[in-house]
C-alpha atoms as a PDB file:
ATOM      1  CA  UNK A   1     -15.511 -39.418 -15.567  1.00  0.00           C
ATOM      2  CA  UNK A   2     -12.087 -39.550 -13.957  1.00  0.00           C
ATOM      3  CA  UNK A   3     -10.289 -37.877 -17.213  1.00  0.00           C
ATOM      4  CA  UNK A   4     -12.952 -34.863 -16.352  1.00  0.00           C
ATOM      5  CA  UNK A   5     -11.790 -35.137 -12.449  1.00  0.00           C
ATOM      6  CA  UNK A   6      -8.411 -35.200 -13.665  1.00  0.00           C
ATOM      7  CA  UNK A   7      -9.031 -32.522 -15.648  1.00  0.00           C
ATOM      8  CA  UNK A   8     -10.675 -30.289 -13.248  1.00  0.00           C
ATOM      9  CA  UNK A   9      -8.132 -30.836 -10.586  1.00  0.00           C
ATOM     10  CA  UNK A  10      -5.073 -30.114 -12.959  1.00  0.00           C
ATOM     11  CA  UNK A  11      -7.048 -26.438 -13.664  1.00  0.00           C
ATOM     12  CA  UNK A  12      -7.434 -25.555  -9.912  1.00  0.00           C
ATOM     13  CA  UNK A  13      -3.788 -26.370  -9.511  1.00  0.00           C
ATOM     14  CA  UNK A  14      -2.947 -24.069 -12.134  1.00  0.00           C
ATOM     15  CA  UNK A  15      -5.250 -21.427 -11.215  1.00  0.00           C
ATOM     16  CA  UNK A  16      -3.977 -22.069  -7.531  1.00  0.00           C
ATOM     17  CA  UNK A  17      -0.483 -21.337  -8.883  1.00  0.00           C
ATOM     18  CA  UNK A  18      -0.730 -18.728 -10.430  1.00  0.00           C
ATOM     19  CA  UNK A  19      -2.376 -16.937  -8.001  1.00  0.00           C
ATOM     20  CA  UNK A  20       0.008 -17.472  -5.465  1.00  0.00           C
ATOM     21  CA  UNK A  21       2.770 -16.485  -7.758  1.00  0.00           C
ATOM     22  CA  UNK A  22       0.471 -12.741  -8.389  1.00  0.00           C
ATOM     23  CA  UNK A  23       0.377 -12.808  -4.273  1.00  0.00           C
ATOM     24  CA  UNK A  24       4.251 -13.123  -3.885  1.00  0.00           C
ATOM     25  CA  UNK A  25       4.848 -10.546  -6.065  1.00  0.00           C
ATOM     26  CA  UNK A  26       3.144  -7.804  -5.044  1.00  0.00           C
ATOM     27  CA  UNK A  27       5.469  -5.336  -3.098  1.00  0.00           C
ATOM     28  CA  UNK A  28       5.249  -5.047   0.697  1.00  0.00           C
ATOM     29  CA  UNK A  29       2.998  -2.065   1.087  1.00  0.00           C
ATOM     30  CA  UNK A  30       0.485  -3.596  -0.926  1.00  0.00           C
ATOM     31  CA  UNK A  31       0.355  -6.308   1.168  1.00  0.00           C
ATOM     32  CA  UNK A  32       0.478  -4.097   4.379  1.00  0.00           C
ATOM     33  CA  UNK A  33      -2.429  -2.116   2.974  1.00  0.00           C
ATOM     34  CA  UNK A  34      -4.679  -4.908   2.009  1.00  0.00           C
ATOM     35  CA  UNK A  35      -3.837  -6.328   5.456  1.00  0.00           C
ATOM     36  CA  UNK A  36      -5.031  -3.670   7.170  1.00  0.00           C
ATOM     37  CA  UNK A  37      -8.161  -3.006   5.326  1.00  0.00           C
ATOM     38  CA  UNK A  38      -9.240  -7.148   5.379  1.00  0.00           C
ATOM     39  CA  UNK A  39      -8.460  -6.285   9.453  1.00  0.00           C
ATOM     40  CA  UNK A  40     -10.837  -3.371   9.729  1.00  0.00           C
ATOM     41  CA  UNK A  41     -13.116  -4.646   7.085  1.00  0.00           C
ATOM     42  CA  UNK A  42     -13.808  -7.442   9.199  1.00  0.00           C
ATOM     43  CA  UNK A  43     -14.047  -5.760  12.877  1.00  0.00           C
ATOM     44  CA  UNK A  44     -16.591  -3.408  11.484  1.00  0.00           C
ATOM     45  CA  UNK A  45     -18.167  -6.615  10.401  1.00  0.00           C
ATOM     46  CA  UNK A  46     -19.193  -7.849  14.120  1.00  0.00           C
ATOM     47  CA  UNK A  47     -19.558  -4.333  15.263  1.00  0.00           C
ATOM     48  CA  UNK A  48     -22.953  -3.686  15.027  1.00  0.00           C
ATOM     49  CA  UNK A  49     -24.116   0.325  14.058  1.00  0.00           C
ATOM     50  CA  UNK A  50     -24.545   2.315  16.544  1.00  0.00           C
ATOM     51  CA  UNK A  51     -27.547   2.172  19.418  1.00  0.00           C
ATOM     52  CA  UNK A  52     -28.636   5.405  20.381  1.00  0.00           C
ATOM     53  CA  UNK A  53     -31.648   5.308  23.156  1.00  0.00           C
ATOM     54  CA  UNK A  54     -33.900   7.422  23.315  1.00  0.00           C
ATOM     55  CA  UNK A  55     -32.941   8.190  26.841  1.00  0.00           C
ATOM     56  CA  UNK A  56     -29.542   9.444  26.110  1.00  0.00           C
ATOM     57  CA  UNK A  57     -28.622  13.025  26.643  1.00  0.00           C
ATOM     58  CA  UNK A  58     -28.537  15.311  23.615  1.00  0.00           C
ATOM     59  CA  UNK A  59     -24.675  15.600  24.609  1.00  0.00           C
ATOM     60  CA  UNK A  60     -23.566  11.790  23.717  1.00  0.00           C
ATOM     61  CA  UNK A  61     -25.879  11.612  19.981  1.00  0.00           C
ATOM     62  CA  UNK A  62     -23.379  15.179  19.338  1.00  0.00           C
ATOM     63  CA  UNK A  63     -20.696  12.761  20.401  1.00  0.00           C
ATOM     64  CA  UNK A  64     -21.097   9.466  18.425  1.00  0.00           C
ATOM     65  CA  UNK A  65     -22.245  12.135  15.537  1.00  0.00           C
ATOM     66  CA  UNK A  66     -19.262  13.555  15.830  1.00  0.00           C
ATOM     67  CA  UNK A  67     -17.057  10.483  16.109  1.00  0.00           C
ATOM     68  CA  UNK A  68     -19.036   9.168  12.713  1.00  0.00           C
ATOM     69  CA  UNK A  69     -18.107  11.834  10.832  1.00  0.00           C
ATOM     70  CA  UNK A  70     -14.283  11.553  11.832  1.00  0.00           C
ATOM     71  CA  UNK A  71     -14.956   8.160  10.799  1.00  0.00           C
ATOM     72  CA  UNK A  72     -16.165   9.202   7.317  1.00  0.00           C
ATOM     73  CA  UNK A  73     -13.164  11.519   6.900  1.00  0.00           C
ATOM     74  CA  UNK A  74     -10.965   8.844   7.643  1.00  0.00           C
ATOM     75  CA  UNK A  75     -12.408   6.478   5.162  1.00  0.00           C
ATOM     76  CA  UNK A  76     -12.306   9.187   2.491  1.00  0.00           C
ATOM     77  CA  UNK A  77      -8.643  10.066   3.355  1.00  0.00           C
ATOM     78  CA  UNK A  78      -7.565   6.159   3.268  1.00  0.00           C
ATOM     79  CA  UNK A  79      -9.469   5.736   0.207  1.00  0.00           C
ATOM     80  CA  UNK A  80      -7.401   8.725  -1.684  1.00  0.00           C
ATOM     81  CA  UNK A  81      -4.685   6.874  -0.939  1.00  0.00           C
ATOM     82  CA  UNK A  82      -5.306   3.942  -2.103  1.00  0.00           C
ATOM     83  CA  UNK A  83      -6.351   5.185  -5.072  1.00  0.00           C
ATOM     84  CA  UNK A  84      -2.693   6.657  -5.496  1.00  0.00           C
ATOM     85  CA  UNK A  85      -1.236   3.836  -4.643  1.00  0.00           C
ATOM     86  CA  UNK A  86      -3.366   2.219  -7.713  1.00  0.00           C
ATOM     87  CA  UNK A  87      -1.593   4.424 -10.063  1.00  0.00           C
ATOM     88  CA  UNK A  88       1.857   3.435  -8.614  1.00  0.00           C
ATOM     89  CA  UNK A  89       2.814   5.545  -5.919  1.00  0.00           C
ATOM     90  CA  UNK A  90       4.277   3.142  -3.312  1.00  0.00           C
ATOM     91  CA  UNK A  91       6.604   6.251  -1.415  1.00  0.00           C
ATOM     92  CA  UNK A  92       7.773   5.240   2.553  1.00  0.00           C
ATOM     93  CA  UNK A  93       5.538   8.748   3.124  1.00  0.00           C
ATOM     94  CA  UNK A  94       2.850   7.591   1.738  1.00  0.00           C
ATOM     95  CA  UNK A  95       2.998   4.158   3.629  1.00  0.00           C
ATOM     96  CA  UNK A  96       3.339   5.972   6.473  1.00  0.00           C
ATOM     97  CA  UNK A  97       0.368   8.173   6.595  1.00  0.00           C
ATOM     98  CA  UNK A  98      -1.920   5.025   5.375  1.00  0.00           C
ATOM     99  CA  UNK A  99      -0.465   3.145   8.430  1.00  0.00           C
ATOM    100  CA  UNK A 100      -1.401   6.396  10.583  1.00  0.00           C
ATOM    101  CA  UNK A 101      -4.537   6.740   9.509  1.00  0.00           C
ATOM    102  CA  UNK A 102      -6.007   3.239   9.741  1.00  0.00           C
ATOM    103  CA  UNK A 103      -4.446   3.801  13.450  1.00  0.00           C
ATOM    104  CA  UNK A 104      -6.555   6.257  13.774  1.00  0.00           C
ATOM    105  CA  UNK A 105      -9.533   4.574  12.296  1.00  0.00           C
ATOM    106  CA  UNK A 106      -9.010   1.923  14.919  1.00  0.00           C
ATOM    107  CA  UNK A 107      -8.706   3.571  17.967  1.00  0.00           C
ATOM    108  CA  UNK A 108     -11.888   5.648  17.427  1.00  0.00           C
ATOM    109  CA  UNK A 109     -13.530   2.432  17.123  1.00  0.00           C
ATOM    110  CA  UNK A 110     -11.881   1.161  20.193  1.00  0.00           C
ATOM    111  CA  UNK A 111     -12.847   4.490  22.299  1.00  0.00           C
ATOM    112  CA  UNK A 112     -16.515   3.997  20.980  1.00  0.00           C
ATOM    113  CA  UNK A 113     -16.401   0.438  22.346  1.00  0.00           C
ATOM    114  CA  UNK A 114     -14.893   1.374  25.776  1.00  0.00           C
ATOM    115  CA  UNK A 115     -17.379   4.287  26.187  1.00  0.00           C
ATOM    116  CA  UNK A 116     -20.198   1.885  25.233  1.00  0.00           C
ATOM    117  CA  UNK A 117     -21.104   4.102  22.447  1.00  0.00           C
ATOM    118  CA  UNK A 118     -21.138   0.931  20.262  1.00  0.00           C
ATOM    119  CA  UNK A 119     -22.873  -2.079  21.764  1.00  0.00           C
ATOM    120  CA  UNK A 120     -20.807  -5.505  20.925  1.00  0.00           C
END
């Protein structure tokens, strides 16, 4: 019984190892990115979908429509980028527009919040 603790304990310390080693080695966009996509990842997580009444004006369900489908587009954009980034294209422009866009991202999300388009 303790050899197999032993055991056990000596392969999550390995394991543990080497994947902090894989972690410190991966350049400083990569990190940036997956920092940034854990972030929104997570506040879209505790922001519920959107709550359209029935007594809203036909004016604010163009609006959130609208602000979904920038949304979408942003998503798409950011994911095209990863994907290059995948095949090793780690460029200071394409850093840049990644960073831009998940700005983006997050201040439509903030703007929906403020308006009350998205209930908390």
């Amino acid at each position: 019984m303790a050899a197999a603790l032993l055991i056990f304990f000596s392969a999550a310390g390995i394991i543990s190892t080497i994947w902090n080693a894989f972690e410190r080695s991966q350049p400083h966009a990569v990190k940036l990115d997956a920092a940034y996509t854990t972030a929104i990842r997570e506040f879209e997580k505790i922001v519920p979908d959107v709550i359209v009444s029935k007594t809203d004006s036909a004016g604010t369900t163009d609006l959130i429509s609208v602000r979904r489908d920038e949304l979408n587009n942003l998503d798409a954009a950011i994911q095209r980028l990863q994907t290059d980034a995948i095949s090793g294209d780690l460029s200071p422009l394409r850093q840049r527009r990644l960073r831009q866009l998940y700005s983006m991202k997050l201040n439509i999300l903030q703007e929906m919040i403020e308006n009350g388009e998205i209930a908390l």
